[in-house]
N, C-alpha and C. Protein backbone atom coordinates (compact mmCIF):
# COMPACT_ATOMS: atom_id res chain seq x y z
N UNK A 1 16.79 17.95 18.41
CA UNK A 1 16.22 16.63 18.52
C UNK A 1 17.32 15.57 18.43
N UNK A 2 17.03 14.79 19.37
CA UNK A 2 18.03 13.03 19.12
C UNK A 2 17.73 12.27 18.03
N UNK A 3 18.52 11.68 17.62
CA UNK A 3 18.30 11.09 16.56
C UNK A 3 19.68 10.49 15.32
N UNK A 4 18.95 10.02 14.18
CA UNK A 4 20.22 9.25 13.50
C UNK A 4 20.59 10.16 12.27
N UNK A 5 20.95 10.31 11.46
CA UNK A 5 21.94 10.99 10.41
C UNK A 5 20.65 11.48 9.35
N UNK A 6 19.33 11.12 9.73
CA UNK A 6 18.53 11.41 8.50
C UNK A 6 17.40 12.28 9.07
N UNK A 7 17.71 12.31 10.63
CA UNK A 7 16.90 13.62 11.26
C UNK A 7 15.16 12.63 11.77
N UNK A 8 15.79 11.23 12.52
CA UNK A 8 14.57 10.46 13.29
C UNK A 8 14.19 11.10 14.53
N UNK A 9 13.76 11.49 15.11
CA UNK A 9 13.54 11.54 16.42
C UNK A 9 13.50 10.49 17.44
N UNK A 10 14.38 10.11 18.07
CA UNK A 10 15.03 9.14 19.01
C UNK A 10 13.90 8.85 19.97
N UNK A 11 13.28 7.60 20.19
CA UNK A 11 12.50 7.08 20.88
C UNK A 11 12.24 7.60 22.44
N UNK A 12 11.14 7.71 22.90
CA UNK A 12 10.99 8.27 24.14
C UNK A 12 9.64 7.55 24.63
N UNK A 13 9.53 8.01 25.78
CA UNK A 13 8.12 7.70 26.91
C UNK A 13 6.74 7.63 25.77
N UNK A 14 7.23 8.46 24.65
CA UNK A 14 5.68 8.55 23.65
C UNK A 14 5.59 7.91 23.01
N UNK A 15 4.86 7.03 22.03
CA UNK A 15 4.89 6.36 20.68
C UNK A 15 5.30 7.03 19.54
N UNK A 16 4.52 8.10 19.25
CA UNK A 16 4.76 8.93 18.35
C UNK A 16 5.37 10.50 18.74
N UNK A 17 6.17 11.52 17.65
CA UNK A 17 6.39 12.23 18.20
C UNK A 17 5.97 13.51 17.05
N UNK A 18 5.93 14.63 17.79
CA UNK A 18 5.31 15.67 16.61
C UNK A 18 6.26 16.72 16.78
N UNK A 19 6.21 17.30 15.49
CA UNK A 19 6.88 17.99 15.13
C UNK A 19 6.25 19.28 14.55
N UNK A 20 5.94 20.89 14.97
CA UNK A 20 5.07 21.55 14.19
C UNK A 20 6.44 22.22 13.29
N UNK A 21 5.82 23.20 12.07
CA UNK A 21 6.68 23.86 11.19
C UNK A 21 6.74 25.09 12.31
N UNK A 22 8.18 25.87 11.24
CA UNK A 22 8.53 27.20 12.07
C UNK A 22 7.29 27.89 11.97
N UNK A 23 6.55 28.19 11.13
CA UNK A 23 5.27 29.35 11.60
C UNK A 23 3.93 29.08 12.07
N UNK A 24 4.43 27.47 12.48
CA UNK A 24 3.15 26.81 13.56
C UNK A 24 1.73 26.41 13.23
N UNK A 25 1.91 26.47 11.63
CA UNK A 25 0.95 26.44 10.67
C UNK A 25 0.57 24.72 10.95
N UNK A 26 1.51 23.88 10.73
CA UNK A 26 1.69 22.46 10.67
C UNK A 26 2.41 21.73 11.76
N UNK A 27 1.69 20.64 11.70
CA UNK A 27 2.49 19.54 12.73
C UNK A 27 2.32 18.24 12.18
N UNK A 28 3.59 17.43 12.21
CA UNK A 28 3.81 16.45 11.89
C UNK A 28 4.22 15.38 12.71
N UNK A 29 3.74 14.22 12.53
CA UNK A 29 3.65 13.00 13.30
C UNK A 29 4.80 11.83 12.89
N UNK A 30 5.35 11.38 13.69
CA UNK A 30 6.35 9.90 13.35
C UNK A 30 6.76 9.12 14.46
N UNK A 31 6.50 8.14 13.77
CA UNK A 31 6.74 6.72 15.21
C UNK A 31 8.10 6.25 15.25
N UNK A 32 9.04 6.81 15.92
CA UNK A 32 10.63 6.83 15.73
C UNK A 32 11.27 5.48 16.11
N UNK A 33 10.03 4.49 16.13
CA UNK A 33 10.64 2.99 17.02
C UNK A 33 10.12 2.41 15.11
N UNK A 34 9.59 3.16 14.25
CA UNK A 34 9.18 2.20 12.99
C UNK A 34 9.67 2.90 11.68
N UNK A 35 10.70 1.33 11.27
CA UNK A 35 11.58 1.85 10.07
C UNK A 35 10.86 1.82 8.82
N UNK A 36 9.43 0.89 9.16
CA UNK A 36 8.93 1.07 8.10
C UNK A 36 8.06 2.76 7.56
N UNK A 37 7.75 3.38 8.68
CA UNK A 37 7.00 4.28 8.49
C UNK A 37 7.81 5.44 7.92
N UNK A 38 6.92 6.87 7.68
CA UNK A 38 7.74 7.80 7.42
C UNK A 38 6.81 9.22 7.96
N UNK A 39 7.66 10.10 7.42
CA UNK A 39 6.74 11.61 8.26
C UNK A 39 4.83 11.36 8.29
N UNK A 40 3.94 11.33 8.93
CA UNK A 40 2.60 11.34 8.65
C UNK A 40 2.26 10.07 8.06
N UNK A 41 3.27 8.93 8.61
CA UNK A 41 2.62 7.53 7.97
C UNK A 41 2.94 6.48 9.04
N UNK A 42 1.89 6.49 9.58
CA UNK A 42 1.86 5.47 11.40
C UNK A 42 1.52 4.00 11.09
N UNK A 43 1.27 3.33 12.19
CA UNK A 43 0.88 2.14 12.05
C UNK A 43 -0.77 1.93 12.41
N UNK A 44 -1.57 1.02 11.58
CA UNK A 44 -2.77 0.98 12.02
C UNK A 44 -3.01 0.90 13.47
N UNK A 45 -2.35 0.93 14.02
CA UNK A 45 -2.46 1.15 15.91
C UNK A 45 -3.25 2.29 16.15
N UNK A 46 -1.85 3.28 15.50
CA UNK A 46 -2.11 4.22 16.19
C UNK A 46 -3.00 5.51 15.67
N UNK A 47 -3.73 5.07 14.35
CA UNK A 47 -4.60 5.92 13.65
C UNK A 47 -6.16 6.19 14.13
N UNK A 48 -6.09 7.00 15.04
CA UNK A 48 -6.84 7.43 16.08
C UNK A 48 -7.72 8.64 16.09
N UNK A 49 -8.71 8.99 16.16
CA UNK A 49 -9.07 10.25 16.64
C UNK A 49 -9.13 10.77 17.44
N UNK A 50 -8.26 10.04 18.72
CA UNK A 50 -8.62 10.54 19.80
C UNK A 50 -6.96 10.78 20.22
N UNK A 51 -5.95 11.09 19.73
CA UNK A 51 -4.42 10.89 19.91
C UNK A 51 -4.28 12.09 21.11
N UNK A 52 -3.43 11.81 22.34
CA UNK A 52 -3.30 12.72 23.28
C UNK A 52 -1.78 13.68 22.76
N UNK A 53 -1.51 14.59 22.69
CA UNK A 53 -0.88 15.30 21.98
C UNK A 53 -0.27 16.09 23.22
N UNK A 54 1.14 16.46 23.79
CA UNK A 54 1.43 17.02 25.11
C UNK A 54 3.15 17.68 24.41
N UNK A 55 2.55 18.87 24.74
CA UNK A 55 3.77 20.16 24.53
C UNK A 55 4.20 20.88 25.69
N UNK A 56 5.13 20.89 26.06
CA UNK A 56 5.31 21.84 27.01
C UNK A 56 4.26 21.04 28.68
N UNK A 57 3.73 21.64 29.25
CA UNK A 57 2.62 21.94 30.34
C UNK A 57 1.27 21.42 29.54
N UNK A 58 1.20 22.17 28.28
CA UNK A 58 0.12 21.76 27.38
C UNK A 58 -0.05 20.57 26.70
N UNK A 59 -1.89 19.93 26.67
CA UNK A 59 -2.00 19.38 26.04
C UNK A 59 -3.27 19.52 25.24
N UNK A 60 -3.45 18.79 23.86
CA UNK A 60 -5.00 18.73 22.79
C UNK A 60 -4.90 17.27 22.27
N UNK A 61 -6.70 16.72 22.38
CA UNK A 61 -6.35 16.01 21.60
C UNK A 61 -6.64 16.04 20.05
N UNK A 62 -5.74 14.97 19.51
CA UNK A 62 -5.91 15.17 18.05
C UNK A 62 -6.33 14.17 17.21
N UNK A 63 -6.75 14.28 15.86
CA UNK A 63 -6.95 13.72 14.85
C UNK A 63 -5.77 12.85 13.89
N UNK A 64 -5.76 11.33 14.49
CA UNK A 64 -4.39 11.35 13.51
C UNK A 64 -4.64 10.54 12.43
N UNK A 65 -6.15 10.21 12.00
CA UNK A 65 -6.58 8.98 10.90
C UNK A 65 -6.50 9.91 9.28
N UNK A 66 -6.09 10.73 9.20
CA UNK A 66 -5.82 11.25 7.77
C UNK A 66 -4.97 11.89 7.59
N UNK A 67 -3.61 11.90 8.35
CA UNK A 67 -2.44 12.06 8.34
C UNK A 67 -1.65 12.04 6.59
N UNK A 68 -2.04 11.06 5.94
CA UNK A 68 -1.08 10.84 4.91
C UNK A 68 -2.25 10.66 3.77
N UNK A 69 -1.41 10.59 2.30
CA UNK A 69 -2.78 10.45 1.16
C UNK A 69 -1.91 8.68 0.97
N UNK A 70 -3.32 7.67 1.29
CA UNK A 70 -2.60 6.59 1.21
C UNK A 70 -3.29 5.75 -0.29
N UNK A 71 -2.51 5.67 -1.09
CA UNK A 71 -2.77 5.59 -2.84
C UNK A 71 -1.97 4.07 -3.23
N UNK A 72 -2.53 3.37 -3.89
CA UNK A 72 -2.25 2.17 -4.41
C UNK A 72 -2.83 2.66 -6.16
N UNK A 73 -1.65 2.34 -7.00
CA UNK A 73 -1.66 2.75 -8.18
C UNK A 73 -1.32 1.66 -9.15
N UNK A 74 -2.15 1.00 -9.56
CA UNK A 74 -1.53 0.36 -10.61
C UNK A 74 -1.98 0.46 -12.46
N UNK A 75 -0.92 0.46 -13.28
CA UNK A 75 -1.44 0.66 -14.58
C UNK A 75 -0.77 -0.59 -15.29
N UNK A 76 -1.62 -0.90 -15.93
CA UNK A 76 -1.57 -2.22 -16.68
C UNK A 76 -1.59 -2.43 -18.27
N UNK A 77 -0.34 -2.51 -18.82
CA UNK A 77 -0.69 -2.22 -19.86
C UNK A 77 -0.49 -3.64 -20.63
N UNK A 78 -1.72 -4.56 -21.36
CA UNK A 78 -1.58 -5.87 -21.78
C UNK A 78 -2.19 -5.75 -23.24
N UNK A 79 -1.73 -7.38 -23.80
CA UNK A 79 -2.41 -7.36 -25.32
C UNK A 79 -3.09 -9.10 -25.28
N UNK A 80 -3.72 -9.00 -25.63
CA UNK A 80 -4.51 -10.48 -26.00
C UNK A 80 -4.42 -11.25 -27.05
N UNK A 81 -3.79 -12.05 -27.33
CA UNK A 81 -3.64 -13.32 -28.35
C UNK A 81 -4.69 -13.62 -28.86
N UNK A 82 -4.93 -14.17 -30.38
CA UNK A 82 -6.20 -15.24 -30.78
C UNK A 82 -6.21 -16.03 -30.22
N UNK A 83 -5.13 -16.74 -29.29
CA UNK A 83 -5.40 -18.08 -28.29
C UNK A 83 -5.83 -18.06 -27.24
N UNK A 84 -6.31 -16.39 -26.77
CA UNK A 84 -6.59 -15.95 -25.60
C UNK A 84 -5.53 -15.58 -24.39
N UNK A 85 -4.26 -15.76 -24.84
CA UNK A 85 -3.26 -15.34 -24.28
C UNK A 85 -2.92 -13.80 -23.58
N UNK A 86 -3.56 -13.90 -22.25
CA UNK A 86 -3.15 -12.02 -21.99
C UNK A 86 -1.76 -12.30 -21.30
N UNK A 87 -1.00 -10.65 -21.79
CA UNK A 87 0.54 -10.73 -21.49
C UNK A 87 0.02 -9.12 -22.00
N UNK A 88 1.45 -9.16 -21.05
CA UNK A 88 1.99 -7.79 -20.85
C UNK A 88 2.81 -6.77 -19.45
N UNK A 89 2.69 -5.45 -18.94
CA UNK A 89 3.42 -5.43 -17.94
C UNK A 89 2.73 -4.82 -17.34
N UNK A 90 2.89 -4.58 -15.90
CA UNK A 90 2.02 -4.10 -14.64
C UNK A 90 3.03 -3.64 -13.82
N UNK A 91 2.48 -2.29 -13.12
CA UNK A 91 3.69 -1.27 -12.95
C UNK A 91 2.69 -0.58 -11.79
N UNK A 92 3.01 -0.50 -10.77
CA UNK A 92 2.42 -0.76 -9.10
C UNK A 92 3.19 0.43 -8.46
N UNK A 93 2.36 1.62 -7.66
CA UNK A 93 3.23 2.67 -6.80
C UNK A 93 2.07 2.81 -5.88
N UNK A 94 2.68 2.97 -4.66
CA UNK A 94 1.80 2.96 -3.45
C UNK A 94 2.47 4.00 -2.52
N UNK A 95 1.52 4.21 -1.92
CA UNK A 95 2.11 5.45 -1.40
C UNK A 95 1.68 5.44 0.33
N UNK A 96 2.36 6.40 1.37
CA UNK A 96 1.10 6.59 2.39
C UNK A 96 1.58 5.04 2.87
N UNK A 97 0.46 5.01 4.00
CA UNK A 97 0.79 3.39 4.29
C UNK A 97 0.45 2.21 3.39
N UNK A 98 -0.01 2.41 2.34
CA UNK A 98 -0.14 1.57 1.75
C UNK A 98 1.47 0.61 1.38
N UNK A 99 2.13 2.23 1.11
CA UNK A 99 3.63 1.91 0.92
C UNK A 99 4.21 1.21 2.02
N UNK A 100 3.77 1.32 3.29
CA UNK A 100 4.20 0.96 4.69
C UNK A 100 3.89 -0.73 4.47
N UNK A 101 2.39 -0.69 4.37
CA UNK A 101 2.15 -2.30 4.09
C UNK A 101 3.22 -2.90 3.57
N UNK A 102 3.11 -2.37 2.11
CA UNK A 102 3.95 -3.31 1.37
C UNK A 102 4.79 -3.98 1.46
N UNK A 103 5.93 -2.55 2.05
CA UNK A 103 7.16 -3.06 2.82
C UNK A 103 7.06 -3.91 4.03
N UNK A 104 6.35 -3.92 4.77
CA UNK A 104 6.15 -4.43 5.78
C UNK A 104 6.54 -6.52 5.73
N UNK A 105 5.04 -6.19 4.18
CA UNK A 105 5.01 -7.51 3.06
C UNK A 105 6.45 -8.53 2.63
N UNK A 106 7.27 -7.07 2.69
CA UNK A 106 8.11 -7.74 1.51
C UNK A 106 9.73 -8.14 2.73
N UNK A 107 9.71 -7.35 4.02
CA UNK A 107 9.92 -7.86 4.57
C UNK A 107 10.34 -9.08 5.43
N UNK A 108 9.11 -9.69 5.27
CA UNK A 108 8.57 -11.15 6.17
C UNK A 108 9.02 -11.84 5.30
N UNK A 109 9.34 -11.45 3.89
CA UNK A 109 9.73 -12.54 2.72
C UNK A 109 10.92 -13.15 2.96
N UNK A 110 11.41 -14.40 2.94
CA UNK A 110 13.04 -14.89 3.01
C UNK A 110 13.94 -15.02 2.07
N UNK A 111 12.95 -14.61 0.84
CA UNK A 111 13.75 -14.55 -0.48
C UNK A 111 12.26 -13.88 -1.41
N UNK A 112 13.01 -13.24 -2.55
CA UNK A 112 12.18 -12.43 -3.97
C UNK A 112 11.59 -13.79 -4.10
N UNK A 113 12.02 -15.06 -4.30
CA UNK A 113 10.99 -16.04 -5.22
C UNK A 113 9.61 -16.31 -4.53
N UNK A 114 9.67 -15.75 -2.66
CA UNK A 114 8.57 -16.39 -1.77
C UNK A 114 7.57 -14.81 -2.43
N UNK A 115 7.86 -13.84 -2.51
CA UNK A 115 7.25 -12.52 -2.84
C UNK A 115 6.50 -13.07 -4.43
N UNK A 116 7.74 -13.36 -4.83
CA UNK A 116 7.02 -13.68 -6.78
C UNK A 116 5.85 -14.43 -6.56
N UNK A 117 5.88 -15.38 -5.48
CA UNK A 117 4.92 -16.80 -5.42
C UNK A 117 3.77 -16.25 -5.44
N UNK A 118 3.82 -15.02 -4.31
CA UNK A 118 2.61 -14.46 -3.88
C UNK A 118 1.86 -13.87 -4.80
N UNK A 119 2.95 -13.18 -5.49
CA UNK A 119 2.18 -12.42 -6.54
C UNK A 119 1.67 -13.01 -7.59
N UNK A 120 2.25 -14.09 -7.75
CA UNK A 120 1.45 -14.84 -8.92
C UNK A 120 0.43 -15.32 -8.48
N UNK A 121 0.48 -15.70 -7.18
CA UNK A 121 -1.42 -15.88 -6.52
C UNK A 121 -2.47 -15.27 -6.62
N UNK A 122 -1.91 -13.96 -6.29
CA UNK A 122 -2.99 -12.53 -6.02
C UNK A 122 -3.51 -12.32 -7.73
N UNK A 123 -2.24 -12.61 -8.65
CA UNK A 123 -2.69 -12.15 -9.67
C UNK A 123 -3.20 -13.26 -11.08
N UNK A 124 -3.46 -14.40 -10.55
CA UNK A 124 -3.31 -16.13 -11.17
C UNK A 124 -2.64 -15.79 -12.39
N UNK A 125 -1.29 -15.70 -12.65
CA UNK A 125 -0.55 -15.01 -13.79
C UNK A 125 1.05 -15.71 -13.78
N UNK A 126 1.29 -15.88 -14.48
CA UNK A 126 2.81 -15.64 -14.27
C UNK A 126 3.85 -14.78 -14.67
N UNK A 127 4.57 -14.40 -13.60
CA UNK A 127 5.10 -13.60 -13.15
C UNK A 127 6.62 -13.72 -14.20
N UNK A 128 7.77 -12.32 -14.60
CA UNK A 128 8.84 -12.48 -14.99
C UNK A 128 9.65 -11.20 -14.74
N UNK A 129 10.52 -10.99 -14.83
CA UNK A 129 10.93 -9.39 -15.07
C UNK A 129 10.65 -8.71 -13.82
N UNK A 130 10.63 -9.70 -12.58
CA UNK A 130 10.18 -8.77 -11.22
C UNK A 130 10.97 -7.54 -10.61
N UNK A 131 10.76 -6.53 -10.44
CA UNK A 131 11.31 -5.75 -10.14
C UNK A 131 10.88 -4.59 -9.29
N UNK A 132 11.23 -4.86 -7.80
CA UNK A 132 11.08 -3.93 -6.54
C UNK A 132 12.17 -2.94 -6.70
N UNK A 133 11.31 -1.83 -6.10
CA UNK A 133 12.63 0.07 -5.93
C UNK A 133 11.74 0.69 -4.40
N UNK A 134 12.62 1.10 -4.10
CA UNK A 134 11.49 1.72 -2.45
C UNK A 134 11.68 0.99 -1.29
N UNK A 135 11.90 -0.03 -1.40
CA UNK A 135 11.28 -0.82 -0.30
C UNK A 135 12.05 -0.77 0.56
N UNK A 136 13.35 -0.72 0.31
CA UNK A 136 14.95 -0.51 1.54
C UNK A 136 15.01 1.11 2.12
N UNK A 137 13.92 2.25 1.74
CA UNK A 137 14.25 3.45 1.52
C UNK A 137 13.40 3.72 2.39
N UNK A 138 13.64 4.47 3.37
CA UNK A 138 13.14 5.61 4.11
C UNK A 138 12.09 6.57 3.35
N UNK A 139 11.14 5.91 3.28
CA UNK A 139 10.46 7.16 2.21
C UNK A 139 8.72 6.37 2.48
N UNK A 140 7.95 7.09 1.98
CA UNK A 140 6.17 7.40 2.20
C UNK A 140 5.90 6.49 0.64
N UNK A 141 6.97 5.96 -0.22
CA UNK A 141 6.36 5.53 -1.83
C UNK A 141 7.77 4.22 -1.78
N UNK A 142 7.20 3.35 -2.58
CA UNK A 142 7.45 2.66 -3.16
C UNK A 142 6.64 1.66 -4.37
N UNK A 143 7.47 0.69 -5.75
CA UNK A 143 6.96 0.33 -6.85
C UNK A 143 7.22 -0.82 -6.99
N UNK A 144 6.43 -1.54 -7.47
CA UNK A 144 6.99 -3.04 -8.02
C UNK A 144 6.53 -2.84 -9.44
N UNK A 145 7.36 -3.04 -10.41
CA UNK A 145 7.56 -3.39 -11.90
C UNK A 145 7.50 -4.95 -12.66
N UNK A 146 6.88 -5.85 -13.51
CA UNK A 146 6.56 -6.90 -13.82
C UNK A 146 5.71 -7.08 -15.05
N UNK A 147 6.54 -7.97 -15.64
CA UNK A 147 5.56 -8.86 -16.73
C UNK A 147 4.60 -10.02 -16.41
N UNK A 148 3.64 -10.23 -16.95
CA UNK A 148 2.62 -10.85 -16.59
C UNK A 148 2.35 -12.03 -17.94
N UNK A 149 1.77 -12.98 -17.49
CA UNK A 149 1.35 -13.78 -18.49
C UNK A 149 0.30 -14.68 -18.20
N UNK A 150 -1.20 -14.81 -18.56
CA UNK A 150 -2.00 -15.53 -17.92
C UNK A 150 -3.08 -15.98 -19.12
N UNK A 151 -3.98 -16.92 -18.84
CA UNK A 151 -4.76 -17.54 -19.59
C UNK A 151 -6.40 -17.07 -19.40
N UNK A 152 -6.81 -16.86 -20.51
CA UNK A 152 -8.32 -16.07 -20.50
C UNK A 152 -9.20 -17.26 -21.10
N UNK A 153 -10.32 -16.87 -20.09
CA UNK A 153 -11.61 -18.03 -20.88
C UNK A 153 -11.67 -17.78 -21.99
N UNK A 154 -12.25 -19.02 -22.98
CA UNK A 154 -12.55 -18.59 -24.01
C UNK A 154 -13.49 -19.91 -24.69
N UNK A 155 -14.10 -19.62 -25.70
CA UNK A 155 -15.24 -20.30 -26.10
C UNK A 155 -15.17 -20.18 -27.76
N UNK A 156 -15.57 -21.65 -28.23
CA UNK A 156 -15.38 -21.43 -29.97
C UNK A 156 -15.44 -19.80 -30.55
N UNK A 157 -16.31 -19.19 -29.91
CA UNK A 157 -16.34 -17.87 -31.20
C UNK A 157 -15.79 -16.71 -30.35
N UNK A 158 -15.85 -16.92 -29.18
CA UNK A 158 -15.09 -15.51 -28.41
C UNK A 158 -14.18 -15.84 -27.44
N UNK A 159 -13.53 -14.97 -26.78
CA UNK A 159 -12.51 -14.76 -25.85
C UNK A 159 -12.51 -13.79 -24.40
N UNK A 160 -13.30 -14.28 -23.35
CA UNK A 160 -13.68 -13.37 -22.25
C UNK A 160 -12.41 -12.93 -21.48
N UNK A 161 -12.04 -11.46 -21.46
CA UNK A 161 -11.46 -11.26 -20.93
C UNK A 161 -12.24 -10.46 -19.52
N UNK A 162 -11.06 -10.21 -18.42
CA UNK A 162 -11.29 -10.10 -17.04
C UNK A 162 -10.87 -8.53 -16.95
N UNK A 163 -11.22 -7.61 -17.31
CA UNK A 163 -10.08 -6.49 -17.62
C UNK A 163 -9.58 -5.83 -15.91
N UNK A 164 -9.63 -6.60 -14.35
CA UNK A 164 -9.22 -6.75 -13.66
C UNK A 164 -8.50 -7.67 -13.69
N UNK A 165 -7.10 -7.11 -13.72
CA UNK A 165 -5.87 -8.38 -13.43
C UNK A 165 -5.87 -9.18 -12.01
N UNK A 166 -6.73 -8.24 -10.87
CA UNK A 166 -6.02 -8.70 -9.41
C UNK A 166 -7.69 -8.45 -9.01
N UNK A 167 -8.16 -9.26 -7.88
CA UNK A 167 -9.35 -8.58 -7.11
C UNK A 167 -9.09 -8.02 -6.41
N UNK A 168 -9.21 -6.42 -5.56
CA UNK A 168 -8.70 -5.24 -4.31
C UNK A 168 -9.61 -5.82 -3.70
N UNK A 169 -11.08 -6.01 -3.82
CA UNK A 169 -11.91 -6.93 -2.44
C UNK A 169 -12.46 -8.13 -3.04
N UNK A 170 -12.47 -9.21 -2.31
CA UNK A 170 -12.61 -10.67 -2.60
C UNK A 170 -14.22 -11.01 -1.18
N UNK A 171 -14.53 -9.82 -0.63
CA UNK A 171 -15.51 -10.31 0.28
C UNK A 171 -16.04 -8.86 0.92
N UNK A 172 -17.27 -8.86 1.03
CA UNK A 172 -18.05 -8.10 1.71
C UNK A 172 -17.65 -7.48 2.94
N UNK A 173 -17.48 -6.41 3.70
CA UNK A 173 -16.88 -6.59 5.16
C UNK A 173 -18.20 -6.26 5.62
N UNK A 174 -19.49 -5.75 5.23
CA UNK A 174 -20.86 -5.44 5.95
C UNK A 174 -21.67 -7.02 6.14
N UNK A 175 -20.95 -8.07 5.77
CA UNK A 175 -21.82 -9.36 5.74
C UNK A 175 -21.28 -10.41 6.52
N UNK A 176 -20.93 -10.06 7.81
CA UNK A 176 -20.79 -10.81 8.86
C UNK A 176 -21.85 -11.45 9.15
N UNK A 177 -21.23 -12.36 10.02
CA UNK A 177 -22.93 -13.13 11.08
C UNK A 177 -22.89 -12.37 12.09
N UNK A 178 -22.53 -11.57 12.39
CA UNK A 178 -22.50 -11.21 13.74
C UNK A 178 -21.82 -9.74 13.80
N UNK A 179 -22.58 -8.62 13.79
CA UNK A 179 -22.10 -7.27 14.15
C UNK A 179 -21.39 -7.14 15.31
N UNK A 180 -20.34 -6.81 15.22
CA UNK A 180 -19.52 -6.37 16.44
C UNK A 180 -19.22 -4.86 16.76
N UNK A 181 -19.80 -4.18 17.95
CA UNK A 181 -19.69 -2.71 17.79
C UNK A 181 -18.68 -2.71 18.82
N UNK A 182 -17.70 -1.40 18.80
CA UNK A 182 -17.85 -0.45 16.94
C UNK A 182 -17.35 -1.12 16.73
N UNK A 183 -17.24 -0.66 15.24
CA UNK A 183 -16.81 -1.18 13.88
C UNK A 183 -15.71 -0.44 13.53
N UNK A 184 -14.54 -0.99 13.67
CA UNK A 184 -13.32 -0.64 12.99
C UNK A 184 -12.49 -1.11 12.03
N UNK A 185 -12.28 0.20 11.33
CA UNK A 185 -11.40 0.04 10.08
C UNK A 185 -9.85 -0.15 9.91
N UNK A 186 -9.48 -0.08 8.76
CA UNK A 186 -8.01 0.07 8.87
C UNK A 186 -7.93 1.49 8.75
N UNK A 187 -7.09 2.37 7.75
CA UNK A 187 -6.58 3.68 7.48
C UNK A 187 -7.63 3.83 5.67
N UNK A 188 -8.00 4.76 5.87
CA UNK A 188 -8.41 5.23 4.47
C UNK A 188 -7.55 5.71 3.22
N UNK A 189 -7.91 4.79 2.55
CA UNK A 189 -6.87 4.90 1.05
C UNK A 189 -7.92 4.71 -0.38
N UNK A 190 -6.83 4.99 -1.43
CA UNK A 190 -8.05 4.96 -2.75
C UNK A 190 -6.97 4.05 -3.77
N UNK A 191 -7.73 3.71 -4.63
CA UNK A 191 -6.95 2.56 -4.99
C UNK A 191 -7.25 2.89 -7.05
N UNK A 192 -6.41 3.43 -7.56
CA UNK A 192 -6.64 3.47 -8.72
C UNK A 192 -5.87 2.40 -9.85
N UNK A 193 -6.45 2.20 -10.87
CA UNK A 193 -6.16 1.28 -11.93
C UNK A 193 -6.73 1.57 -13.07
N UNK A 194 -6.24 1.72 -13.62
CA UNK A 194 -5.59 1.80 -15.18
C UNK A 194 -5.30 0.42 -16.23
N UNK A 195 -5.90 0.43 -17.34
CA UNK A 195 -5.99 -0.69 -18.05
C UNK A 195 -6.03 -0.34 -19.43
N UNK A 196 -4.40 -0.29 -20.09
CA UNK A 196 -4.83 -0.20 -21.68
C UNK A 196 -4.77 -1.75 -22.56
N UNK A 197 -5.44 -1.93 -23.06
CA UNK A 197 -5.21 -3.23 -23.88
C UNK A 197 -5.74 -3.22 -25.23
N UNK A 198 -5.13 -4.33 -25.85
CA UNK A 198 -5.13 -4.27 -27.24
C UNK A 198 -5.55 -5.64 -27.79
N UNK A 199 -6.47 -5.48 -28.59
CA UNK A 199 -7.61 -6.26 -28.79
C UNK A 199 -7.20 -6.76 -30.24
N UNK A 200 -7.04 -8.48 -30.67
CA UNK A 200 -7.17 -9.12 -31.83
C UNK A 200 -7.92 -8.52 -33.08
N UNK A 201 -7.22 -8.27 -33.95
CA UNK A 201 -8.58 -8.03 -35.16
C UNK A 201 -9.61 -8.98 -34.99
């Protein structure tokens, strides 16, 4: 195969290109024109069930929408003040395209402070201690690392906390005005979170 020092497969007439193992058990997919992607991690383009697949004389088509396990991980570990003060750190690994997104994200950025901005949006918090690994790397995972600091309702005798730091959906996608068929998605992923915290006497 053509290609650069880390074993890409050099762009051709196809989008994507496959690769099966020596005992033909497996085949693997990669879009050799995208630095963000990696083995079995495409772009929402091309996540298809209907992918034309051509070997030799031969061709099948294939399944390429569950290619990768695409995982957004975050664990949060905070403590709450009598003033209602939540703080603490939040520690983020994504995997699959999720990881693709990200990078994609962090990308478009012209500097870490336009990325921090964001994140202090997504998460109404402020942000310190930011710290990206992955994102320059040829690889299916990357993490963002961070301290957090944000303000919780609170009322003479109690203190409501949100024990979601971030909202993953902010809106319905079944509550359009207007059904548009079909109905397409992005790529299927699962999104776990984790929350230890520590509560005022």
């Amino acid at each position: 195969l053509e290609g650069d020092s880390i074993g890409v497969p050099a762009s051709s007439m196809f989008y994507v290109t496959g690769v099966t193992s020596a005992d033909g058990s497996n085949t693997y997919y990669i879009d050799p024109s995208d630095k963000l992607g990696y083995v079995n991690v495409l772009c929402n383009e091309y996540l298809t069930d209907s992918g034309f697949a051509v070997e030799g004389n031969e061709y099948q088509w294939v399944d390429l929408r569950t290619l990768a396990k695409n995982t957004s991980t975050m664990i949060v570990s905070a403590a709450v003040s009598t003033d209602g003060t939540l703080s603490g750190n939040i520690n983020c690994v994504y995997s699959g395209i999720e990881a693709r997104d990200e990078k994609s994200f962090h990308n478009k950025a012209e500097k870490e402070e336009d990325i921090i901005e964001e994140v202090e949006q997504a998460y109404g918090a402020e942000i310190s201690d930011y710290k990206a690994t992955g994102y320059s790397e040829y690889s299916s995972r990357c993490l963002e690392n961070m301290n957090f600091t944000k303000q919780c309702d609170c009322t003479p005798d109690m203190i409501i906390v949100n024990p979601f730091i971030t909202e993953f959906q902010d809106e319905d996608s079944f509550r359009a005005e207007t059904r548009d068929i079909p109905v397409d998605f992005d790529h299927c992923f699962s999104v776990v979170y984790r929350l230890r915290l520590n509560i005022p006497e």
